[in-house]
Protein backbone atom coordinates (compact mmCIF):
# COMPACT_ATOMS: atom_id res chain seq x y z
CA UNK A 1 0.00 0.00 0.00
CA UNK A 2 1.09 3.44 -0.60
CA UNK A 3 0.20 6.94 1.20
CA UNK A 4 -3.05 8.05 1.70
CA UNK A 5 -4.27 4.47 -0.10
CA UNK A 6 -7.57 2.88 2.09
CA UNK A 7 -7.95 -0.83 2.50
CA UNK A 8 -10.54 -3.09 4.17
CA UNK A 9 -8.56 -4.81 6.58
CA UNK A 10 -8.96 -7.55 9.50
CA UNK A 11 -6.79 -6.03 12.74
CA UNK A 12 -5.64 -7.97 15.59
CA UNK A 13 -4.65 -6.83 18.67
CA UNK A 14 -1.85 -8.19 21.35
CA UNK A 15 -3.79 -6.70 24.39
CA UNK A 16 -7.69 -6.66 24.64
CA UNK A 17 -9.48 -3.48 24.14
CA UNK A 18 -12.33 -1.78 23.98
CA UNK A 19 -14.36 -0.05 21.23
CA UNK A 20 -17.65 0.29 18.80
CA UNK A 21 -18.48 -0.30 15.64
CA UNK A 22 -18.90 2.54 13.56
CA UNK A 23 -22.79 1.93 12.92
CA UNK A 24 -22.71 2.16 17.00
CA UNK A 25 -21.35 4.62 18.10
CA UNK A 26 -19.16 7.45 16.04
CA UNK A 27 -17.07 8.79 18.78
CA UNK A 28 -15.51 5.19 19.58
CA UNK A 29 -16.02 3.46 16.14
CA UNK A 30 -13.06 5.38 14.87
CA UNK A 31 -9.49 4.74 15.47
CA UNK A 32 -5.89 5.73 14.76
CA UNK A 33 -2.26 3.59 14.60
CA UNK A 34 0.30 5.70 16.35
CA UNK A 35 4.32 4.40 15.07
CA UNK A 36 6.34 6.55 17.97
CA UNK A 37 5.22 10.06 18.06
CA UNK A 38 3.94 10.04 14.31
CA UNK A 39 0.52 9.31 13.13
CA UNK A 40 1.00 6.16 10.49
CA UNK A 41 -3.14 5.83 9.86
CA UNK A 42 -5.99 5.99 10.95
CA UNK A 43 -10.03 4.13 9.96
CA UNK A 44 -13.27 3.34 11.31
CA UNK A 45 -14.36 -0.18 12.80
CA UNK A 46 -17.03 -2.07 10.80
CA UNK A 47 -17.35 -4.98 12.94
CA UNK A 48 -16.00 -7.11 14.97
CA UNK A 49 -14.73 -11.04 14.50
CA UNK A 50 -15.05 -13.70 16.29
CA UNK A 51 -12.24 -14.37 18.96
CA UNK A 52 -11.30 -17.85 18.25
CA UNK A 53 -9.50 -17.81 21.93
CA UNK A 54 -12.25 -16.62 24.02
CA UNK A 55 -12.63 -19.73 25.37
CA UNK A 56 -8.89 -19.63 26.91
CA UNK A 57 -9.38 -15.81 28.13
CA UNK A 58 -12.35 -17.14 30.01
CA UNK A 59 -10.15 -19.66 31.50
CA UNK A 60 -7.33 -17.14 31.99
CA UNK A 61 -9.96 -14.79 33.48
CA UNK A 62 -11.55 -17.25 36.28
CA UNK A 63 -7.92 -18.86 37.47
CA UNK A 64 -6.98 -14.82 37.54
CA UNK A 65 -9.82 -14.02 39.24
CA UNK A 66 -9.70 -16.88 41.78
CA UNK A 67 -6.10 -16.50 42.24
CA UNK A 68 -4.68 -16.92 45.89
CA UNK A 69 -1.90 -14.18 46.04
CA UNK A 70 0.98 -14.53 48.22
CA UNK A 71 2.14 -11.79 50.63
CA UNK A 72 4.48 -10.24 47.91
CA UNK A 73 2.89 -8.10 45.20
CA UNK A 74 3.92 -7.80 41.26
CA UNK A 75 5.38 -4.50 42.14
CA UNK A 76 7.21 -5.08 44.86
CA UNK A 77 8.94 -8.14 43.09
CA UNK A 78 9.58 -6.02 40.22
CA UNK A 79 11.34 -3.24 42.16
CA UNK A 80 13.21 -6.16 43.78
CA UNK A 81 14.32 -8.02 40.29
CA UNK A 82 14.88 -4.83 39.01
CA UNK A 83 12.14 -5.95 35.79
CA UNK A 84 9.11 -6.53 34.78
CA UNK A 85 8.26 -10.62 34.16
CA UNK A 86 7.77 -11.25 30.51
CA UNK A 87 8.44 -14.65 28.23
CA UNK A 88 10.49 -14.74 25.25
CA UNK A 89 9.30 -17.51 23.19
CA UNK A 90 12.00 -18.86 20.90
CA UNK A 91 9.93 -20.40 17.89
CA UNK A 92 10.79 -22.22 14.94
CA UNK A 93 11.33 -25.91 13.72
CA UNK A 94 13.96 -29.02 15.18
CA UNK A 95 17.66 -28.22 14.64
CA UNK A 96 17.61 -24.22 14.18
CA UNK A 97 19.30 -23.51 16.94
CA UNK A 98 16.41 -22.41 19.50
CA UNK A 99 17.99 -24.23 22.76
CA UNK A 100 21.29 -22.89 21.94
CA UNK A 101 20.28 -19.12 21.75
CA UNK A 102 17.89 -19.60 24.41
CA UNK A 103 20.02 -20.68 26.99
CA UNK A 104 23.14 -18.04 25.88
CA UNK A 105 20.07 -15.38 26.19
CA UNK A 106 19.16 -16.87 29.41
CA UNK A 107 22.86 -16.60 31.01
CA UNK A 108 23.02 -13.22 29.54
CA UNK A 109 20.27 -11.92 31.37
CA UNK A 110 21.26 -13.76 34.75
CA UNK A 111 24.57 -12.45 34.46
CA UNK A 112 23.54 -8.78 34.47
CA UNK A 113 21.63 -9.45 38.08
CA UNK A 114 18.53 -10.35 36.32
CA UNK A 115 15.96 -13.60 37.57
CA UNK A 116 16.02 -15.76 34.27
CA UNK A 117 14.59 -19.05 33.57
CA UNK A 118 14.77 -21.41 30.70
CA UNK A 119 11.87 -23.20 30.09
CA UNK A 120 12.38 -25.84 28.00
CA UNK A 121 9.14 -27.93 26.58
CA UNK A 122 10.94 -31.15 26.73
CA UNK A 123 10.71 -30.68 30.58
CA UNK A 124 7.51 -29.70 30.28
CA UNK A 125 6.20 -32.94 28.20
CA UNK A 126 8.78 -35.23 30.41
CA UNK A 127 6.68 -34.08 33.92
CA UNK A 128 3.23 -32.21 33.29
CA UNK A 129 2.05 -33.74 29.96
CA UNK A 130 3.88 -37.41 30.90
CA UNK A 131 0.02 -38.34 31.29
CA UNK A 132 -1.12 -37.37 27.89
CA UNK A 133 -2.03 -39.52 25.11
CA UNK A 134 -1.27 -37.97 21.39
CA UNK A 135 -4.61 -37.75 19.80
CA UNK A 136 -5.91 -34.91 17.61
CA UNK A 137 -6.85 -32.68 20.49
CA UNK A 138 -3.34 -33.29 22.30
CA UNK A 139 -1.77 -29.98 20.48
CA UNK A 140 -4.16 -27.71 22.22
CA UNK A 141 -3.38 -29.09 25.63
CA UNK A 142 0.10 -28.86 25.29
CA UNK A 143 0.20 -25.48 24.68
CA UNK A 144 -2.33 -24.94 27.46
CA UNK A 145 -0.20 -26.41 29.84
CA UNK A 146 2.73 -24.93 28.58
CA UNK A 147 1.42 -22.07 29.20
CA UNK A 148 -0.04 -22.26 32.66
CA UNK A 149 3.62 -23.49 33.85
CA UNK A 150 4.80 -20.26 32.19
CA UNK A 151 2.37 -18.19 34.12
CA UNK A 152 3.25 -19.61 37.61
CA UNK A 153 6.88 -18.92 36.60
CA UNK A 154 5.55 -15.06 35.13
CA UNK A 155 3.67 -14.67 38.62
CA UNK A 156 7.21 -15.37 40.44
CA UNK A 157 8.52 -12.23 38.69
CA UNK A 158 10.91 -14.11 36.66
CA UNK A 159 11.99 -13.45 32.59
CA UNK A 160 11.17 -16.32 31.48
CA UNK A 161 13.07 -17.45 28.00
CA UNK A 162 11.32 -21.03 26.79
CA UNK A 163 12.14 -23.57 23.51
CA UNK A 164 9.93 -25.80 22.76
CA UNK A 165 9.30 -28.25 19.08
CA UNK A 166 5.93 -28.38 20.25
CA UNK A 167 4.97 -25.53 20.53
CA UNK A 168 5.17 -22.66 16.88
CA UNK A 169 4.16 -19.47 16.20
CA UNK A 170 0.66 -20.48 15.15
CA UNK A 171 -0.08 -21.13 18.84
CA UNK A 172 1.55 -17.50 19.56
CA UNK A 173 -2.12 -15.89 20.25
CA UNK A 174 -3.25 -19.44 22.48
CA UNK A 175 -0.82 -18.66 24.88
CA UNK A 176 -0.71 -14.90 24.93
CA UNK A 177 -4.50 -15.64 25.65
CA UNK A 178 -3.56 -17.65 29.05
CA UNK A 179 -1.65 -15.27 30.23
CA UNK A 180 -2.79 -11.96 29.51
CA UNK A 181 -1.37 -9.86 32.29
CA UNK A 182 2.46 -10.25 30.94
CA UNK A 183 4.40 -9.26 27.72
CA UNK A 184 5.08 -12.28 25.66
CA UNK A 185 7.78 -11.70 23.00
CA UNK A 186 8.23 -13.96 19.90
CA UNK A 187 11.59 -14.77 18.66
CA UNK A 188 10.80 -16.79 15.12
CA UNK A 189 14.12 -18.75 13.79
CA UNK A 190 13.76 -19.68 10.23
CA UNK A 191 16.84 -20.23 7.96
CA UNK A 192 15.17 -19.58 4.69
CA UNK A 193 14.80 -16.05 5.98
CA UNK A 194 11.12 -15.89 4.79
CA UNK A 195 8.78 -14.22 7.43
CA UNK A 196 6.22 -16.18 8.15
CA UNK A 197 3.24 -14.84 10.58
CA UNK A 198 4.11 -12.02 13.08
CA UNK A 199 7.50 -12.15 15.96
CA UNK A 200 8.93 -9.17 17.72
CA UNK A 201 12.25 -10.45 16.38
CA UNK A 202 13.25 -12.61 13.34
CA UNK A 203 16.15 -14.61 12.95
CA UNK A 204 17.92 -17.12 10.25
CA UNK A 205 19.93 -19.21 13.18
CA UNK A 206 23.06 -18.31 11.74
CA UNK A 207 23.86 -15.00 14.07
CA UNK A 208 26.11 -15.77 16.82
CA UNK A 209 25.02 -16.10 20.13
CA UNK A 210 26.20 -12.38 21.15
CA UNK A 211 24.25 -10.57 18.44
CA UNK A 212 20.93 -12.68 19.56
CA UNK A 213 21.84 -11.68 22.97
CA UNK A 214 22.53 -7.82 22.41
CA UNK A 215 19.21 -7.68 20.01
CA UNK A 216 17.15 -9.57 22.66
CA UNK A 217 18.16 -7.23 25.64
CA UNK A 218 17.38 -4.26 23.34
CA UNK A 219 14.39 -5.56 22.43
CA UNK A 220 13.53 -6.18 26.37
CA UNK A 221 14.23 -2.48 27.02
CA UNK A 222 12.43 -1.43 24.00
CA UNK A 223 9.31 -2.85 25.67
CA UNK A 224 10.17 -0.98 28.94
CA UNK A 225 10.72 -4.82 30.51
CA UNK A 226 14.36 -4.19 31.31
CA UNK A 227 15.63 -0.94 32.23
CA UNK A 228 18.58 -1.23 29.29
C-alpha cells in the first residue's frame, strides 16, 4: 500500500481493548495507529470477528480471578528483580538452533543481576504432559499447559526465555491468551529467511550467540521490561 491508499482490513490486537463499531457509536467506532510520536493511519471499525480464543481468556480470566496471592505483590517483586516478568518464546522448527540461543540469552540476562529461567518444553512434556495420550486434540493441551507453567513462573517475577518443538508461532495468540497480564515476546528462527506470521524479532539461526543476545536485551528495554 502506498500513502493516503484505504484498504478493508482484519486487525488484531496483542492486548484486549475496547471499542464500537462505527454503525454504534461514532465517537468510539473510529481509530488511529500511532508508530512513535507520528501518526502512520488511521479508519473506522465495521465490525467485529469472532475471537477464536475466548474460550482460553475465560479460562485465563476465572484462574486470575480466583487466584490466591501470596504476601508479595507484582510491584514489589519487580522493584526487587529490578524488571518486569515477561516470556520470550524462541519459535521455529527441530535443529535451528532455539535451545542454543535460548540458553546463551538466558545466562546473559542472569549475568547482568537479572531472575532468568529457561523453560524448555521437553521438561515440560517429560513431567506435566507425561500423562497425555497424542490424539488430535493433544496440540491444544500442550500449549495450554505450557502455558499455565509459564504463568506460575511469570507470577514469580521471573523473565522467562522457553524452547519448545511443540509448541510454533501459530499457537503464539493461544498462549498470549492464558496469560494476559504479561508481555510475551516472539523470537521466530527460520533459515530460509522468509517471514512467516508475526515475531517481535526474526532470525535465520546463523547470528552468533552475542548478536541474539545484544538484540534480545534491546528488544527487552524497547518494551520498557528491562531498564537497558
Amino acid at each position: 500500500m502506498g500513502r493516503h491508499d484505504v484498504a478493508d482490513l482484519i486487525l488484531e490486537t496483542r492486548q484486549p481493548i475496547a471499542f464500537d463499531a462505527i454503525a454504534d457509536s461514532e465517537a468510539t467506532g473510529r481509530f488511529v495507529i500511532v508508530d512513535g510520536y507520528d501518526i502512520a493511519g488511521g479508519g473506522i471499525i465495521t465490525n467485529a470477528e469472532r475471537d477464536e480464543k475466548e474460550a482460553l481468556r475465560e479460562e485465563a480470566r476465572t484462574r486470575d480471578f480466583n487466584w490466591i496471592h501470596g504476601g508479595v505483590s507484582r510491584e514489589a517483586r519487580t522493584g526487587k528483580l529490578g524488571h518486569r516478568p515477561a516470556l520470550v518464546m524462541f519459535v521455529g522448527k527441530a535443529g535451528v538452533g532455539k535451545q542454543k540461543f535460548a540458553r546463551a540469552v538466558e545466562n546473559a540476562l542472569f549475568e547482568k543481576g537479572l531472575s532468568a529461567y529457561m523453560l524448555d518444553g521437553t521438561n515440560v512434556l517429560l513431567g506435566v504432559d507425561a500423562d497425555l495420550v497424542w490424539v488430535q486434540s493433544t496440540q491444544a493441551e500442550l500449549v495450554r499447559r505450557f502455558a499455565e507453567v509459564a504463568h506460575i513462573l511469570l507470577d514469580a517475577g521471573h523473565l522467562v526465555v522457553s524452547t519448545t518443538n511443540s509448541i510454533g508461532l501459530a499457537d503464539f495468540a493461544a498462549v498470549q491468551a492464558l496469560i494476559p497480564d504479561y508481555p510475551v515476546l516472539t523470537v521466530d528462527i527460520n533459515p530460509s529467511s522468509s517471514l512467516i506470521g508475526s515475531a517481535d524479532l526474526h532470525l535465520t539461526g546463523k547470528e552468533s550467540e552475542t548478536d541474539v543476545i545484544t538484540r534480545i536485551t534491546e528488544l527487552l528495554a524497547k518494551h520498557q521490561i528491562t531498564e537497558s
